[in-house]
Protein backbone atom coordinates (compact mmCIF):
# COMPACT_ATOMS: atom_id res chain seq x y z
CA UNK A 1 31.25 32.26 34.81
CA UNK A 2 31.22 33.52 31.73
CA UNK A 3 31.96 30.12 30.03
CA UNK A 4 28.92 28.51 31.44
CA UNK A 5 26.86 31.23 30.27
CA UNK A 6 28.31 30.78 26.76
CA UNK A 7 27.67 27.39 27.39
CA UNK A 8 24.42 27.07 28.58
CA UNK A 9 23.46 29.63 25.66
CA UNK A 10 25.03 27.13 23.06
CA UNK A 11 23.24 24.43 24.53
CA UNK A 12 20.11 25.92 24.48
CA UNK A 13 20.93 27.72 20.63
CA UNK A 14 21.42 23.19 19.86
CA UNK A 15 18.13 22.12 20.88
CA UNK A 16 16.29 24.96 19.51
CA UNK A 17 17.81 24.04 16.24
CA UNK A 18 16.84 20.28 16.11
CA UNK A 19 13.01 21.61 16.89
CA UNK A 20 13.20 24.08 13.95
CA UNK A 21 14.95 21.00 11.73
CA UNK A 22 12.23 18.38 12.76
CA UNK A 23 9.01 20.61 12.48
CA UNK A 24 10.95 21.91 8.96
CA UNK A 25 11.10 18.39 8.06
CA UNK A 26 7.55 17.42 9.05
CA UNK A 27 6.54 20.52 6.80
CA UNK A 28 8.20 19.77 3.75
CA UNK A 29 7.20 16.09 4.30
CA UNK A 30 3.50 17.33 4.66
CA UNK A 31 3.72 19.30 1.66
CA UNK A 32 5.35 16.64 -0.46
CA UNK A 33 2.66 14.32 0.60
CA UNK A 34 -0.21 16.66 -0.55
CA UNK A 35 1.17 18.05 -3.70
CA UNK A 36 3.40 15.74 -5.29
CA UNK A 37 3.35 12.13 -4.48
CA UNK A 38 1.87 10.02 -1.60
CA UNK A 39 3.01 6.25 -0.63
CA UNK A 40 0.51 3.43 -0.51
CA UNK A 41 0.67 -0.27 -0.26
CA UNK A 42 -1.27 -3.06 -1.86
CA UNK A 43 -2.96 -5.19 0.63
CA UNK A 44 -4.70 -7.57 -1.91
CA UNK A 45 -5.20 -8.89 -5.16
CA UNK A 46 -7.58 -7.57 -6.78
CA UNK A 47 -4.78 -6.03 -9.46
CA UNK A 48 -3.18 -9.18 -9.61
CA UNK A 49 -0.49 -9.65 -11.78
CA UNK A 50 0.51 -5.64 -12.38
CA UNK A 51 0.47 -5.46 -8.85
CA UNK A 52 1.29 -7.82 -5.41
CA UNK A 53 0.24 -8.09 -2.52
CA UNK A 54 3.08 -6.23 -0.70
CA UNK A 55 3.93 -4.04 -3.08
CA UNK A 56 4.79 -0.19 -1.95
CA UNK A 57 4.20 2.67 -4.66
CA UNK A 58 4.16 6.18 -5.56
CA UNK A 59 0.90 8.07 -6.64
CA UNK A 60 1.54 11.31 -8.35
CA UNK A 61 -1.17 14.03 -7.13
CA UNK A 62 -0.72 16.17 -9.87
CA UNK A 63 -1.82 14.19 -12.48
CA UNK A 64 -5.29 15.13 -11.56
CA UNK A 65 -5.25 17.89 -10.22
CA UNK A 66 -6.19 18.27 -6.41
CA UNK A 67 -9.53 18.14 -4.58
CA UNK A 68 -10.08 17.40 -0.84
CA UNK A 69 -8.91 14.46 -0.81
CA UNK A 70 -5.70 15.49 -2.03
CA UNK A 71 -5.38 17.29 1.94
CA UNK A 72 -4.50 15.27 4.91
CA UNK A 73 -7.83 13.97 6.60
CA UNK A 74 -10.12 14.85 3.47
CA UNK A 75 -10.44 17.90 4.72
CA UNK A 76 -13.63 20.27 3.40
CA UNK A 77 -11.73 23.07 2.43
CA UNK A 78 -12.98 22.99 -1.02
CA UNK A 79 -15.35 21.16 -3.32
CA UNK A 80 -14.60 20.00 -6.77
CA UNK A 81 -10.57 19.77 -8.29
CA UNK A 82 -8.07 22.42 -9.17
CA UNK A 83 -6.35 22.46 -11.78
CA UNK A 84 -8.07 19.44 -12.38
CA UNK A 85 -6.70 16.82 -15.37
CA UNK A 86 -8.59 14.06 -17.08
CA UNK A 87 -7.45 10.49 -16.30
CA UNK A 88 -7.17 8.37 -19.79
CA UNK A 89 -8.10 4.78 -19.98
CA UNK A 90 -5.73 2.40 -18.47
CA UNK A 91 -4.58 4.93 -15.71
CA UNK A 92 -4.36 2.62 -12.68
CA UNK A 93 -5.69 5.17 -10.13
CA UNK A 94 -5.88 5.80 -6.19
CA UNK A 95 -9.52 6.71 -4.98
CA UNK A 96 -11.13 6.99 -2.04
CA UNK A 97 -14.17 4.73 -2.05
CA UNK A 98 -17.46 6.53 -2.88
CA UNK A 99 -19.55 4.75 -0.16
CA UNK A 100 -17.53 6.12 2.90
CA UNK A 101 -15.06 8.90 1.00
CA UNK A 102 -12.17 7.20 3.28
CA UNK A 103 -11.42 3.96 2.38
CA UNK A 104 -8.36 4.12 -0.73
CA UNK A 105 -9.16 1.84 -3.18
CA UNK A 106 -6.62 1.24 -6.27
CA UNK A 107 -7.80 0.31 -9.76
CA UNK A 108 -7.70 0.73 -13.46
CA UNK A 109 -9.92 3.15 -15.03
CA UNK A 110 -11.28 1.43 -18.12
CA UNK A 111 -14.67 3.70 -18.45
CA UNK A 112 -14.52 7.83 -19.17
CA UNK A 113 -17.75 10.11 -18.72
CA UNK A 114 -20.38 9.16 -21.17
CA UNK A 115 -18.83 5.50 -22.07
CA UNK A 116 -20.48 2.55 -22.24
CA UNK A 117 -19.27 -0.50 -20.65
CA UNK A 118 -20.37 -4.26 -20.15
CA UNK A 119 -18.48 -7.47 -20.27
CA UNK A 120 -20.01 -10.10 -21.85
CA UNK A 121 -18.47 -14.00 -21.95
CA UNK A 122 -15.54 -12.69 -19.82
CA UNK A 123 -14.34 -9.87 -23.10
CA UNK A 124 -14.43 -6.07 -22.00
CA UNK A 125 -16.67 -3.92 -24.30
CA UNK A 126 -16.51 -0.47 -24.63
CA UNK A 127 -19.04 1.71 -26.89
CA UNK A 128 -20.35 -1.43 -28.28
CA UNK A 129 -17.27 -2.63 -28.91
CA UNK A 130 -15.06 -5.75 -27.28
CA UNK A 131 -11.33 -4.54 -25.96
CA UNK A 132 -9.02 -6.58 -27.46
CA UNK A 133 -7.85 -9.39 -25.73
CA UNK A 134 -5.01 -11.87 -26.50
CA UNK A 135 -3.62 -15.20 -24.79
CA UNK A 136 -0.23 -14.77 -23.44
CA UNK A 137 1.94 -16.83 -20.84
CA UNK A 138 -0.26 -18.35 -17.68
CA UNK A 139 0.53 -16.62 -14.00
CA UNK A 140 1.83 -18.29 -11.68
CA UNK A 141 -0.29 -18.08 -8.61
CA UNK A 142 1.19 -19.26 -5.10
CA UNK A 143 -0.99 -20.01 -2.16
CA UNK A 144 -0.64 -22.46 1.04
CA UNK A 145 2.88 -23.70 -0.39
CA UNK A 146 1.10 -24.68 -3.76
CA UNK A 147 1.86 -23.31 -7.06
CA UNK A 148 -1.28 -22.85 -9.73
CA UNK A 149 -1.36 -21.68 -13.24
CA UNK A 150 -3.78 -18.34 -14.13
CA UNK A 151 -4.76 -17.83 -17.59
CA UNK A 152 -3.30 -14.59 -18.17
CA UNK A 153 -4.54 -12.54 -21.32
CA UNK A 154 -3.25 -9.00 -22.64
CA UNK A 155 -5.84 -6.23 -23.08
CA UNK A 156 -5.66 -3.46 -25.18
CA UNK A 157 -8.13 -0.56 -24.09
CA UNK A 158 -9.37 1.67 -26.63
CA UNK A 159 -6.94 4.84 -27.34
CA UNK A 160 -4.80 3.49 -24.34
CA UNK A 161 -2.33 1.21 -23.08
CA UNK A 162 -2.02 -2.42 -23.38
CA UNK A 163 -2.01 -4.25 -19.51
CA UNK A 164 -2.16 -7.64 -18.63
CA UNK A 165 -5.41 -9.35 -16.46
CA UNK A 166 -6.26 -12.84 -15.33
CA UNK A 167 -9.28 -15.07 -15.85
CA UNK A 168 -9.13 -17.42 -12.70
CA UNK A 169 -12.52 -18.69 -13.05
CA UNK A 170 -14.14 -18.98 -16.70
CA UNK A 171 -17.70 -18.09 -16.05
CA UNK A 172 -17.56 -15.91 -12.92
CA UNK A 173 -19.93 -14.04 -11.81
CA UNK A 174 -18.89 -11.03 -13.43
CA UNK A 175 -18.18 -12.26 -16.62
CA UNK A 176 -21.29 -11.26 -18.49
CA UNK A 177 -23.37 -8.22 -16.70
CA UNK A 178 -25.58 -5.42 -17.54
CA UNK A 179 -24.54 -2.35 -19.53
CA UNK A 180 -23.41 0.68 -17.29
CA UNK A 181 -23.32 4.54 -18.60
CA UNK A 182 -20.71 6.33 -16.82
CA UNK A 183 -22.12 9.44 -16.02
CA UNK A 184 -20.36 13.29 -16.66
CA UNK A 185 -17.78 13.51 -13.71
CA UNK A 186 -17.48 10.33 -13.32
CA UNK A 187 -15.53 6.87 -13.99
CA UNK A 188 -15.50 3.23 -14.23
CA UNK A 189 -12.74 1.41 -12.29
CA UNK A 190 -12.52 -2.33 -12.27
CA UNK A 191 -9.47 -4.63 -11.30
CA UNK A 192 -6.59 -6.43 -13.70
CA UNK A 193 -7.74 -9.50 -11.52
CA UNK A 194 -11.10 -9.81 -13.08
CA UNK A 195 -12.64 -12.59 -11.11
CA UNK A 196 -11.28 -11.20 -7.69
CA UNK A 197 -12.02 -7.75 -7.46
CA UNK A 198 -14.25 -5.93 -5.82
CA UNK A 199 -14.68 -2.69 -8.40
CA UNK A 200 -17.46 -0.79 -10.41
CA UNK A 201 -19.11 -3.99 -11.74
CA UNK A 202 -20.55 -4.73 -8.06
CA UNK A 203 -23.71 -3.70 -7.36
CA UNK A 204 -23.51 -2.02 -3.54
CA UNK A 205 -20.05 -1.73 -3.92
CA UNK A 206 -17.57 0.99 -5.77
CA UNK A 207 -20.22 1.74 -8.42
CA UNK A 208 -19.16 4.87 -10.51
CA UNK A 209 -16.24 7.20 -8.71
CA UNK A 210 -16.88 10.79 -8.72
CA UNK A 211 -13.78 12.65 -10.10
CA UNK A 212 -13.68 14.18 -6.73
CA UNK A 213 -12.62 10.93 -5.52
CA UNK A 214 -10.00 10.49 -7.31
CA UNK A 215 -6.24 10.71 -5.37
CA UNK A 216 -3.78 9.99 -7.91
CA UNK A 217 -2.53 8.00 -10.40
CA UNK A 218 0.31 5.01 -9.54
CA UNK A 219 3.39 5.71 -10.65
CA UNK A 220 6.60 3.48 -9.75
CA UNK A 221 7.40 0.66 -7.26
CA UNK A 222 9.79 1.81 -4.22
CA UNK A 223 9.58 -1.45 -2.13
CA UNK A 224 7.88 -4.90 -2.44
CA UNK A 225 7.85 -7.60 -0.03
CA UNK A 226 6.62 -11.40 0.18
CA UNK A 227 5.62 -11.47 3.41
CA UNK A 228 7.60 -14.45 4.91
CA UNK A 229 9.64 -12.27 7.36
CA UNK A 230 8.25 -10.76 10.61
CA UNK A 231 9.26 -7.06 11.07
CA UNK A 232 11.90 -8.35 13.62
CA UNK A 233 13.37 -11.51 11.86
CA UNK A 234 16.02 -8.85 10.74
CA UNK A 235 18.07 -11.79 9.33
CA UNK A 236 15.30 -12.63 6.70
CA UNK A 237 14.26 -9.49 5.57
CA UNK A 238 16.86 -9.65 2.39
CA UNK A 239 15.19 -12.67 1.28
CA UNK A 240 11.46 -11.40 2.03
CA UNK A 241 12.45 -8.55 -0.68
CA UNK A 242 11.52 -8.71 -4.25
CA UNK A 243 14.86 -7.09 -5.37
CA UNK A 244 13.57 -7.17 -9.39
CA UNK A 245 10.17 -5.00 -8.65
CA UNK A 246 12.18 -2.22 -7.08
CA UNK A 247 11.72 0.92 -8.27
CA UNK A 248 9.54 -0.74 -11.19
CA UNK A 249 6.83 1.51 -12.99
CA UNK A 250 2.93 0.48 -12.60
CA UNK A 251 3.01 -0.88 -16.19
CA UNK A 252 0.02 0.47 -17.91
């Protein structure tokens, strides 16, 4: 009798201690998630070539600093950032998209508060001044089995980073526009694929994002994937992998 009791009470001790170990887990998951870095994938491509379709990443929340939409849900708990840090040109960022304040969109910031920006005949210009840009080995661009070659040019952003972008048509429609202000607390965002992103060029779409906005800046690759194997074609999942862009860094 007084085995089973022992028993019973060691059963009961078991299960008890998975429900503290999963809800502890959930916790610490939860708090990762909000404070330190948060996954996200790339479902198209506007960042074309820095990042592909399929590509899984880290964004770092601390890098500046948190606001709502650092919580789970956007919740209202607060307005504004804490401890709130100033992205640099050529941060490729995670925001949520001013016109709803759900939708994450990811792109590089190439405007601060109080630039000027315009492109004119498809060159970047910021304060007056055209961004650098230099030819450099074409991109190749797959699509319905057919293989294409992208101009692909390397850009050098005032007092930041040098990052690659591609030119897929040469007068698109965004190629020569008006001249934006960014106003204080906010940025200008636009896409590494120039002529296929929707970003703060478009007029009715991102426009300027509020610092508020802003989620996190991409860090590193953890998983990338082409897309040719189903979730259960188990047997072609190790050649659906892009092995080489593992645990990569968002180049800036």
């Amino acid at each position: 009798m007084q085995r089973d009791t022992v028993k019973k009470k060691y059963e009961k001790g078991g299960f008890g201690e998975t429900i503290r170990t999963v809800v502890y887990a959930v916790l610490i998951a939860l708090v990762i998630r909000t404070f330190a870095y948060e996954p996200f994938n790339i479902p198209s491509e506007s960042m074309l070539p820095t990042l592909l379709v399929g590509d899984y990443l880290f964004v770092s929340k601390y890098s500046y600093g948190y606001s709502r939409y650092s919580l789970p849900w956007g919740l209202p708990l607060f307005n504004g950032r804490i401890l709130k840090s100033e992205p640099r040109r050529g941060d490729v960022a995670v925001f949520k998209l001013p016109s709803d304040n759900s939708t994450d969109y990811i792109k590089r910031i190439v405007g601060l508060p109080g630039d000027r920006v315009q492109m004119l005949d498809g060159k970047l210009h910021v304060n007056g001044e055209a961004v650098a840009k230099e030819r450099t080995s074409d991109f190749i661009y797959e699509r319905g089995g057919q293989r294409f070659r992208v101009p692909r040019f390397v850009e050098s952003l005032p007092d930041g980073p040098q990052h690659n972008t591609l030119d897929f048509i040469a007068s698109g429609d965004h190629d020569t526009t008006q001249e934006w202000v960014v106003p204080a607390g906010h940025y200008f965002a636009m896409g590494d694929n120039r002529d296929n992103s929707l970003d703060s060029r478009a007029r009715g779409g991102v426009g300027m994002v509020p610092a508020q906005n802003l989620v996190g800046r991409a860090e590193f690759l953890f998983f990338s994937t082409d897309g040719s194997a189903k979730i259960w074609e188990i047997w072609r999942w190790p050649f659906a992998i892009r092995f080489k862009r593992l645990f990569q860094e968002v180049s800036d």
